[in-house]
PDB file of N, CA and C in Angstrom:
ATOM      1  N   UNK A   1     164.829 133.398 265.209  1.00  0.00           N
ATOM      2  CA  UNK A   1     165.336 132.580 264.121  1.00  0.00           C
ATOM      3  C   UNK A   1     164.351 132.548 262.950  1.00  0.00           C
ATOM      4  N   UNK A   2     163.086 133.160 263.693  1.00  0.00           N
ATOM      5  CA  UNK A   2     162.111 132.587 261.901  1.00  0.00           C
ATOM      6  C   UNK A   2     162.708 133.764 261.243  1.00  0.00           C
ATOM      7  N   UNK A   3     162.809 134.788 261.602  1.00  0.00           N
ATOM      8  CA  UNK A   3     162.604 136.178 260.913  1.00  0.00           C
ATOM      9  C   UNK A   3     163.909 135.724 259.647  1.00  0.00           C
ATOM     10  N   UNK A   4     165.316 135.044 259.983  1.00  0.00           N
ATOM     11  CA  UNK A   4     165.939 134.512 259.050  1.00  0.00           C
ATOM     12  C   UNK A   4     166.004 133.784 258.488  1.00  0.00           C
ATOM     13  N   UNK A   5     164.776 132.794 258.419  1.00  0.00           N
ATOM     14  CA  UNK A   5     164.829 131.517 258.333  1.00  0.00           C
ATOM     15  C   UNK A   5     164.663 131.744 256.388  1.00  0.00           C
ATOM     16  N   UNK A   6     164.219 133.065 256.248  1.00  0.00           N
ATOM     17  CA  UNK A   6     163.945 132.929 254.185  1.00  0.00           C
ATOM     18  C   UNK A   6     165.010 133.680 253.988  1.00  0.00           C
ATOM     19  N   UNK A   7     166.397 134.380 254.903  1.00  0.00           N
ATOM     20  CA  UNK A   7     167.362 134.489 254.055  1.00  0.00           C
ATOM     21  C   UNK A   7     168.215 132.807 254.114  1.00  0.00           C
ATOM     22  N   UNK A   8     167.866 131.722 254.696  1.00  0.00           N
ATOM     23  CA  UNK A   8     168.449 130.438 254.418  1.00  0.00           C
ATOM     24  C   UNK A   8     168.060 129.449 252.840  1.00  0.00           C
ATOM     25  N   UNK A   9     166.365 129.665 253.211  1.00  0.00           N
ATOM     26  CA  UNK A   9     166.447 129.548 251.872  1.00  0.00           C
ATOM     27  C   UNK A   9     166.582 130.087 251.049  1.00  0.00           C
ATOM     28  N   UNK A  10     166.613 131.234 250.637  1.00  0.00           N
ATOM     29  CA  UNK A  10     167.293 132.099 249.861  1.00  0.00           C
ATOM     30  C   UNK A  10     168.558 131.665 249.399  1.00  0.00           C
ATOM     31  N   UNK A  11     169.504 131.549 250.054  1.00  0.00           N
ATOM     32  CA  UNK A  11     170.703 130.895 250.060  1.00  0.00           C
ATOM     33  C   UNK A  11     171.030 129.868 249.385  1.00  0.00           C
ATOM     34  N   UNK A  12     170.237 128.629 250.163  1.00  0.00           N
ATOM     35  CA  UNK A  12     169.865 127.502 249.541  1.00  0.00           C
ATOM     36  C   UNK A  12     169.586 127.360 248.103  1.00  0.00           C
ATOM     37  N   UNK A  13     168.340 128.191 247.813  1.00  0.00           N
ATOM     38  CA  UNK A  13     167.546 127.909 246.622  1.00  0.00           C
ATOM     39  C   UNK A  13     168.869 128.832 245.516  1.00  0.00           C
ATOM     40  N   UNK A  14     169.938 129.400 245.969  1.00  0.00           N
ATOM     41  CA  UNK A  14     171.390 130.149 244.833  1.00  0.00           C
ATOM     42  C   UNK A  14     172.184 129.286 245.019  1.00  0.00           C
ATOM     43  N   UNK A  15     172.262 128.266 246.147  1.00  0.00           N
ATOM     44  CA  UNK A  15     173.371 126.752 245.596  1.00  0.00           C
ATOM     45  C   UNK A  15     172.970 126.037 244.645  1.00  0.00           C
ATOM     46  N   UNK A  16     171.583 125.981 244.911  1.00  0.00           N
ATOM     47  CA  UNK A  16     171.070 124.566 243.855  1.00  0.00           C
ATOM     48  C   UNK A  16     170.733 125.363 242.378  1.00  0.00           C
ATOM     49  N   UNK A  17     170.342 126.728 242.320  1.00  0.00           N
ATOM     50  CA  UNK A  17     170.685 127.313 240.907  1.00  0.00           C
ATOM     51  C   UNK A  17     172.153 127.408 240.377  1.00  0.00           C
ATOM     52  N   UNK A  18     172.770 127.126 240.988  1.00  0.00           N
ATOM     53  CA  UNK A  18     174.341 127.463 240.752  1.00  0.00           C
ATOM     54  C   UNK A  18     174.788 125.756 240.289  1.00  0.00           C
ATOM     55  N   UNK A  19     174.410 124.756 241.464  1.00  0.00           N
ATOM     56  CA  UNK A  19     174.189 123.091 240.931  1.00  0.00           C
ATOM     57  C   UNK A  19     173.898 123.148 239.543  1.00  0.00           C
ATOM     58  N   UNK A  20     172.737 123.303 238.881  1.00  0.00           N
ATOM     59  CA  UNK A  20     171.905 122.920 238.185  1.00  0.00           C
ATOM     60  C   UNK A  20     173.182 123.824 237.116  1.00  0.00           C
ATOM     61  N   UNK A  21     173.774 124.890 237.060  1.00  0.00           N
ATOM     62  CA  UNK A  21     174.296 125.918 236.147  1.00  0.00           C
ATOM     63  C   UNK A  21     175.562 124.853 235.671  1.00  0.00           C
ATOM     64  N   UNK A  22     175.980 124.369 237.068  1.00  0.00           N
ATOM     65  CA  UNK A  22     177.320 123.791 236.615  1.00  0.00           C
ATOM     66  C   UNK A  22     177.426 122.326 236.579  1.00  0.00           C
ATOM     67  N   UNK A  23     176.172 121.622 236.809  1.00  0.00           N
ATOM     68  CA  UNK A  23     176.045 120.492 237.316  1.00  0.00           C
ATOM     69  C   UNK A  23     177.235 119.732 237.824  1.00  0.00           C
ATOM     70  N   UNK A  24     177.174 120.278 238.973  1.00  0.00           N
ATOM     71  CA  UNK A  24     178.693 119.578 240.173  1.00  0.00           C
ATOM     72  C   UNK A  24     177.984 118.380 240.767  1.00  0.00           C
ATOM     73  N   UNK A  25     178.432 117.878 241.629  1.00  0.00           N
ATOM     74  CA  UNK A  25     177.903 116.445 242.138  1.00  0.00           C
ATOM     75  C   UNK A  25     177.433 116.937 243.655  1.00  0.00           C
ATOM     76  N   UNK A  26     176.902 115.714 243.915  1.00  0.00           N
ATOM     77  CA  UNK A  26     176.656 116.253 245.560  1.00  0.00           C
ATOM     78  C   UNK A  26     176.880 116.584 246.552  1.00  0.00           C
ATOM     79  N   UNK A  27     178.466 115.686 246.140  1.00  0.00           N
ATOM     80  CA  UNK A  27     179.466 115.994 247.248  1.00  0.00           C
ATOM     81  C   UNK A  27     180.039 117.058 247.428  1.00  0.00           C
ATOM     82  N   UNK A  28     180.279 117.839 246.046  1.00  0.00           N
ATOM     83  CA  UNK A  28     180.729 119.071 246.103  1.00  0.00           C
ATOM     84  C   UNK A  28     179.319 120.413 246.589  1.00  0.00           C
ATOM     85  N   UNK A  29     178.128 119.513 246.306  1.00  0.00           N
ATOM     86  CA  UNK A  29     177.339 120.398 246.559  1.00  0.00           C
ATOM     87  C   UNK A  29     176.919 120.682 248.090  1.00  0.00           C
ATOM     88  N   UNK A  30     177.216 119.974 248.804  1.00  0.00           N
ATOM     89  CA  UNK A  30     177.013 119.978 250.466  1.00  0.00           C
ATOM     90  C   UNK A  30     178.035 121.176 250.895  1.00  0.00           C
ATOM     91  N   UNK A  31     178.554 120.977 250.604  1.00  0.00           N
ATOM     92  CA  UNK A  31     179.497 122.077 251.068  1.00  0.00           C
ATOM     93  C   UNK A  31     179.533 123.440 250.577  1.00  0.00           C
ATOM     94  N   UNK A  32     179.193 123.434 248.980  1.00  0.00           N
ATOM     95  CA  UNK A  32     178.397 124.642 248.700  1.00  0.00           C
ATOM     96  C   UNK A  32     177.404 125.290 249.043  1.00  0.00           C
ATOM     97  N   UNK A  33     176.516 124.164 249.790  1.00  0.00           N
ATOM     98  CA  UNK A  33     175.322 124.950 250.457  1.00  0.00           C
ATOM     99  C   UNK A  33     175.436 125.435 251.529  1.00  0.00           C
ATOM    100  N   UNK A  34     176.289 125.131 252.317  1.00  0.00           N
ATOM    101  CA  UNK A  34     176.400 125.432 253.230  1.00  0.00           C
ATOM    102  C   UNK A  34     177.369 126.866 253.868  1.00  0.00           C
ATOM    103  N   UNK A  35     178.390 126.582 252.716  1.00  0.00           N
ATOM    104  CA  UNK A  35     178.449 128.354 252.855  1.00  0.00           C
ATOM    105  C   UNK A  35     177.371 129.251 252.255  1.00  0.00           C
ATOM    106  N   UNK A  36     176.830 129.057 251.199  1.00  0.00           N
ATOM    107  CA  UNK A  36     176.126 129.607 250.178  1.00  0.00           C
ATOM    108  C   UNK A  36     174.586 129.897 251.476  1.00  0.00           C
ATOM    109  N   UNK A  37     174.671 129.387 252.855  1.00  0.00           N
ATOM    110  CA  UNK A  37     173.195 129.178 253.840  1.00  0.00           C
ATOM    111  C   UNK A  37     174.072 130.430 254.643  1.00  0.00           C
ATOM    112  N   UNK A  38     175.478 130.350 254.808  1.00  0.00           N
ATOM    113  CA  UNK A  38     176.269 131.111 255.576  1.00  0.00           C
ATOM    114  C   UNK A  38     176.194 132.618 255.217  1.00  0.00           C
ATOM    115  N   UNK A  39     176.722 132.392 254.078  1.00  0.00           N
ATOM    116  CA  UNK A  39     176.994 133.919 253.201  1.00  0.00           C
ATOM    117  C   UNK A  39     175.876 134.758 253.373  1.00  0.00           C
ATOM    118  N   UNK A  40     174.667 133.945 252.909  1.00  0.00           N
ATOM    119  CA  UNK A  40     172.967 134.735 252.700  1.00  0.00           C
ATOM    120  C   UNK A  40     172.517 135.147 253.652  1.00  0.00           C
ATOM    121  N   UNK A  41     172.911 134.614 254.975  1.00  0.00           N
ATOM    122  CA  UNK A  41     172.532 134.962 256.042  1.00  0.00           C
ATOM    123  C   UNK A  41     173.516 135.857 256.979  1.00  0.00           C
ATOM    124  N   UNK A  42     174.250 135.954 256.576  1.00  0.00           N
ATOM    125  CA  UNK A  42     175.128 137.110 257.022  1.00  0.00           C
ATOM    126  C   UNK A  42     175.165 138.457 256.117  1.00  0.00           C
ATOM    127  N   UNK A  43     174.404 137.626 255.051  1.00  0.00           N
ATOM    128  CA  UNK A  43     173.955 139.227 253.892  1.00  0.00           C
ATOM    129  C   UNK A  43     173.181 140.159 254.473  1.00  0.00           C
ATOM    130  N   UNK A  44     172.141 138.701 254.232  1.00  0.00           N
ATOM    131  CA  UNK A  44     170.669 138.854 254.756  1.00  0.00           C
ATOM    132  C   UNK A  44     170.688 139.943 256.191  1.00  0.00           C
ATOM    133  N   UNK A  45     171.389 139.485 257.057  1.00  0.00           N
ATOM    134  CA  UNK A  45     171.439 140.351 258.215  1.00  0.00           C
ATOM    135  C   UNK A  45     171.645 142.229 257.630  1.00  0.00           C
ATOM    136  N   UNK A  46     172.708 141.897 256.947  1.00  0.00           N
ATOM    137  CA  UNK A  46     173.518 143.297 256.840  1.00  0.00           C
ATOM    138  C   UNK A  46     172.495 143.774 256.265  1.00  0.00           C
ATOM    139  N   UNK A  47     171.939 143.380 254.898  1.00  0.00           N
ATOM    140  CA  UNK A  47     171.045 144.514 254.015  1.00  0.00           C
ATOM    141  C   UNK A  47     169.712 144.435 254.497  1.00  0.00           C
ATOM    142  N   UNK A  48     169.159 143.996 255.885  1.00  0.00           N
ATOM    143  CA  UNK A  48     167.848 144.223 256.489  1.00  0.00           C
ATOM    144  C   UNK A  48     168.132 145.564 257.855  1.00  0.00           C
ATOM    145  N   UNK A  49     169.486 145.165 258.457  1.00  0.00           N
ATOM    146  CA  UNK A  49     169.362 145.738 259.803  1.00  0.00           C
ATOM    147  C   UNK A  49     170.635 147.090 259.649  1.00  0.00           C
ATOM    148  N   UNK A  50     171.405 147.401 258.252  1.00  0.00           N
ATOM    149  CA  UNK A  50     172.366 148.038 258.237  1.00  0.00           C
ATOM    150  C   UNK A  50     171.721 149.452 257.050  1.00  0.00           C
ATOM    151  N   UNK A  51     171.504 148.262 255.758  1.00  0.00           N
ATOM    152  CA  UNK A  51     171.152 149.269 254.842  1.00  0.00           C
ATOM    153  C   UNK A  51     169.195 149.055 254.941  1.00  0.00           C
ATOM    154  N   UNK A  52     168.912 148.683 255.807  1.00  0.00           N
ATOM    155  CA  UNK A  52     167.197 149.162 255.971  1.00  0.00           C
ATOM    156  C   UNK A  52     166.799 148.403 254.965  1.00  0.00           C
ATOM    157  N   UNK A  53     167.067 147.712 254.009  1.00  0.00           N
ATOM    158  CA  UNK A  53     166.450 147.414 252.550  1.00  0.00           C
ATOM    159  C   UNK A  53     164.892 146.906 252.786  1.00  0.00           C
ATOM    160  N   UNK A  54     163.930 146.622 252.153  1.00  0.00           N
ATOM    161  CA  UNK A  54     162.796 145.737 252.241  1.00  0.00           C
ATOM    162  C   UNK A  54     162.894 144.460 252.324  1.00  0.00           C
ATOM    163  N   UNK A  55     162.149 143.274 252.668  1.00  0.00           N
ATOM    164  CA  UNK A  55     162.044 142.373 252.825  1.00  0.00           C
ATOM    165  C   UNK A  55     162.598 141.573 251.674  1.00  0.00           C
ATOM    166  N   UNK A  56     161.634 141.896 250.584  1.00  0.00           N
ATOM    167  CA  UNK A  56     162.096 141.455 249.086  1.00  0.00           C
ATOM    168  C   UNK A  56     163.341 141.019 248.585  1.00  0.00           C
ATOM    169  N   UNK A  57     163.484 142.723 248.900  1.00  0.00           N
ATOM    170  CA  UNK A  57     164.874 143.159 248.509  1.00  0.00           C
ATOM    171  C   UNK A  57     166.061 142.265 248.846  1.00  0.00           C
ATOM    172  N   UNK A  58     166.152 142.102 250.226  1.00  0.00           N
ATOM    173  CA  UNK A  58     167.251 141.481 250.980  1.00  0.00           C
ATOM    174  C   UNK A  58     166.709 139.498 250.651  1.00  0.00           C
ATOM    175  N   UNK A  59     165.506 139.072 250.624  1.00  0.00           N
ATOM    176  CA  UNK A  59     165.459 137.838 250.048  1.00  0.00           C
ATOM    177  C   UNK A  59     166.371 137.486 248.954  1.00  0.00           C
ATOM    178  N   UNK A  60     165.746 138.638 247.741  1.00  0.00           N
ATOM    179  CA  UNK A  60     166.699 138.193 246.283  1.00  0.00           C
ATOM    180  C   UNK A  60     168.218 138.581 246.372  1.00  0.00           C
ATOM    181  N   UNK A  61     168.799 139.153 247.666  1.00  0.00           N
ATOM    182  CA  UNK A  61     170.216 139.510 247.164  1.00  0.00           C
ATOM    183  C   UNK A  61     170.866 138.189 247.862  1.00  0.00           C
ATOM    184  N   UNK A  62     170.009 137.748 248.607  1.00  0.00           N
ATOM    185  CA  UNK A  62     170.320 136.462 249.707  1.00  0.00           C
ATOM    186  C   UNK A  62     170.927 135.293 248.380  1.00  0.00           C
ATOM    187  N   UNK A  63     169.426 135.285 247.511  1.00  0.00           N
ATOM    188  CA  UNK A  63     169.628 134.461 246.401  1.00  0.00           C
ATOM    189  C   UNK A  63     170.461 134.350 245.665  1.00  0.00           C
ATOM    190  N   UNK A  64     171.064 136.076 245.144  1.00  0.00           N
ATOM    191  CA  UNK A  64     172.661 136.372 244.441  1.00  0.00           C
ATOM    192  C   UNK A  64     173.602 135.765 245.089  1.00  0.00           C
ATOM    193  N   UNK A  65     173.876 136.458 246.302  1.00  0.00           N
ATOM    194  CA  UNK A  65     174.486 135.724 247.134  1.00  0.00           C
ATOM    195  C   UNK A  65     175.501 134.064 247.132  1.00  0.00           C
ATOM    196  N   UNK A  66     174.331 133.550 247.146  1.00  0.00           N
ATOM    197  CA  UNK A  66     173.967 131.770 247.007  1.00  0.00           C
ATOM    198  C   UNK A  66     174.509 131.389 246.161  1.00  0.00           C
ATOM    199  N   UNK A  67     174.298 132.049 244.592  1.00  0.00           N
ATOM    200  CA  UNK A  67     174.922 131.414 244.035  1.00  0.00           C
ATOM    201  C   UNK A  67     176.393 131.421 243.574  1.00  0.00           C
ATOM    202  N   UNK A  68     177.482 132.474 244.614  1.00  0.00           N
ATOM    203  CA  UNK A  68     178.552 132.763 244.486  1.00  0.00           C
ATOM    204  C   UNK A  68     179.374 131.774 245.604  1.00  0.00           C
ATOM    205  N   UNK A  69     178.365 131.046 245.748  1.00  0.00           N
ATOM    206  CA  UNK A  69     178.944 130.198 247.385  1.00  0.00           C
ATOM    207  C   UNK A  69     180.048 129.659 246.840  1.00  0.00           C
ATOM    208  N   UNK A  70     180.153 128.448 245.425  1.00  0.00           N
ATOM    209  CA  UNK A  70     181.107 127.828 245.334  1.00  0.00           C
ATOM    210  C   UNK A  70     182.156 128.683 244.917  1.00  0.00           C
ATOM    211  N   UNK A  71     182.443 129.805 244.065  1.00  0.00           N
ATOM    212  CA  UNK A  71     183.348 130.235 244.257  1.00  0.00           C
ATOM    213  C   UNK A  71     184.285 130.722 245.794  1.00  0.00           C
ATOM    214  N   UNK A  72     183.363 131.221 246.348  1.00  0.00           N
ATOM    215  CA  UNK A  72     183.725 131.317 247.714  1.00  0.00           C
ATOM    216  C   UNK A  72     184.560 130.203 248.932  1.00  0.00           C
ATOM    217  N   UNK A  73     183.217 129.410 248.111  1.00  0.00           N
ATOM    218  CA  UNK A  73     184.305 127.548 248.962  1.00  0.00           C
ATOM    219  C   UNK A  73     185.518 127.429 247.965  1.00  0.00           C
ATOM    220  N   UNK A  74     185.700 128.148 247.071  1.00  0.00           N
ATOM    221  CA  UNK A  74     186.851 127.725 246.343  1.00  0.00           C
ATOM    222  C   UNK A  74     187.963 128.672 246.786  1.00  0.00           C
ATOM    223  N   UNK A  75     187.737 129.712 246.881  1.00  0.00           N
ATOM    224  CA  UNK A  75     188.991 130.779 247.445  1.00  0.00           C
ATOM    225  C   UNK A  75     189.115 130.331 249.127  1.00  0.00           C
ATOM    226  N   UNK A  76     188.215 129.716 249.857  1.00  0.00           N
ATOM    227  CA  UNK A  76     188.505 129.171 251.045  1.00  0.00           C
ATOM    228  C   UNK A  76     189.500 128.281 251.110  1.00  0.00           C
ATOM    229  N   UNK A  77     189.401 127.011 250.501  1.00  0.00           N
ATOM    230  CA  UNK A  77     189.970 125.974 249.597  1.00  0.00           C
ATOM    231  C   UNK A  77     191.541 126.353 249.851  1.00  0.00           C
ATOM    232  N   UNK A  78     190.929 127.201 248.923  1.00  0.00           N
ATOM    233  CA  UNK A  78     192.292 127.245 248.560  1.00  0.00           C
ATOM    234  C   UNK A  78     193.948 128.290 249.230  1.00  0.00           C
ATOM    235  N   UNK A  79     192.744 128.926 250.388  1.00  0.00           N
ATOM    236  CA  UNK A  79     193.762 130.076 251.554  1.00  0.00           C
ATOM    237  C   UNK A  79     194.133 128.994 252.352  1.00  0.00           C
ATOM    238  N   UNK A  80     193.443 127.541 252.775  1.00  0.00           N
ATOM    239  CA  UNK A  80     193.659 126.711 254.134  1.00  0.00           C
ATOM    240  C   UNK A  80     194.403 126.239 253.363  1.00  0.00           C
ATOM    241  N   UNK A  81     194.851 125.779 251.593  1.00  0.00           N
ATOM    242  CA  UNK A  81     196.159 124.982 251.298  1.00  0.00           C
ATOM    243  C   UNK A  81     197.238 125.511 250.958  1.00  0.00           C
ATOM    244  N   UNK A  82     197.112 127.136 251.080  1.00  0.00           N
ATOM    245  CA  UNK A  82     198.332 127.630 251.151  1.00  0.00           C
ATOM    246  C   UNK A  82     198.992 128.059 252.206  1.00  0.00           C
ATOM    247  N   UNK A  83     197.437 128.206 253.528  1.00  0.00           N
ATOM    248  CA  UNK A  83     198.454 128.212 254.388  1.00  0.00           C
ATOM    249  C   UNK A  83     198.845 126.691 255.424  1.00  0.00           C
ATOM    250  N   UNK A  84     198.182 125.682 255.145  1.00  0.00           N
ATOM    251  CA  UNK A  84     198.969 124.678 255.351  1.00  0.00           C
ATOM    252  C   UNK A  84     200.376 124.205 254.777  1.00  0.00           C
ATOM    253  N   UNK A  85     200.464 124.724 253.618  1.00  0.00           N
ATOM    254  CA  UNK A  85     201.842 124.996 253.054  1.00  0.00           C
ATOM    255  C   UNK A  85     202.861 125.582 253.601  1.00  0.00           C
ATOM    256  N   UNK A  86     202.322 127.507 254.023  1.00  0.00           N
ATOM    257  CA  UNK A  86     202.612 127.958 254.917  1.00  0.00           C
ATOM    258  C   UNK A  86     203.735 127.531 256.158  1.00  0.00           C
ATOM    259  N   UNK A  87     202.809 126.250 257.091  1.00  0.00           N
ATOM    260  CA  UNK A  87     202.823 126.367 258.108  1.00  0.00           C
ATOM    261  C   UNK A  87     204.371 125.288 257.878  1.00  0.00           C
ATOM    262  N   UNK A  88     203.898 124.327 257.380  1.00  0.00           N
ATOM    263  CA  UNK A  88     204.580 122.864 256.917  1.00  0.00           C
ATOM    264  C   UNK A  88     206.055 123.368 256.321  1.00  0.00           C
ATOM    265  N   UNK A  89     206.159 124.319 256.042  1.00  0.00           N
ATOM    266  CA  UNK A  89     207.719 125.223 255.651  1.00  0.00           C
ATOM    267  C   UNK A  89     208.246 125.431 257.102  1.00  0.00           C
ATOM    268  N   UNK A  90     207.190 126.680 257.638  1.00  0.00           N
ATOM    269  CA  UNK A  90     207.791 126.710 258.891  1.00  0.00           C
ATOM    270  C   UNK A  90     208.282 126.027 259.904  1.00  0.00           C
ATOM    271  N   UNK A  91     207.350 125.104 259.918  1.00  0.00           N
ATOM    272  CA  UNK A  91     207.904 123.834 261.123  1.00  0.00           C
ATOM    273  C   UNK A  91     209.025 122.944 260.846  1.00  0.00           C
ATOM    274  N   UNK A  92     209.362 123.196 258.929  1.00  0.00           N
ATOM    275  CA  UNK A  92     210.311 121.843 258.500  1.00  0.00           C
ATOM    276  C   UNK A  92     211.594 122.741 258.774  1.00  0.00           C
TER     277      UNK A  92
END
């Protein structure tokens, strides 16, 4: 777990640049971080153990990453209310 532990902050430190860009509130920001800890670290994995990258390397894309979280929580958002829509047709 340490070896990933700086693509988390990595992650982290592209929610709260992304906060500060859009200044959202906190509430919205918990949840941004937390994919934005998700995303980086499932980056993080790929561009260390897939494409070989350097250490560096895969830190700062962790960081890109991060700060695309809220869009990401937003297309999430927004697949679970269409397909709760979805479902709520079907069953009616």
């Amino acid at each position: 777990m340490n070896k990933y532990l700086l693509f988390l902050i990595a992650g982290a430190i592209g929610a709260y640049i992304n906060k500060l860009r859009r200044k959202m509130s906190w509430k919205r920001f918990l949840p941004s971080c937390l994919i934005a800890i998700f995303t980086a670290t499932c980056a993080g994995i790929l561009f260390q153990h897939f494409f070989q990258f350097p250490i560096p390397v895969v830190n700062a894309l962790c960081g890109i990453t991060g700060i695309f979280a809220e869009s990401i929580l937003d297309e999430c958002e927004d697949f679970i209310k269409h397909l709760t829509d979805y479902i709520d047709k079907k069953l009616k």
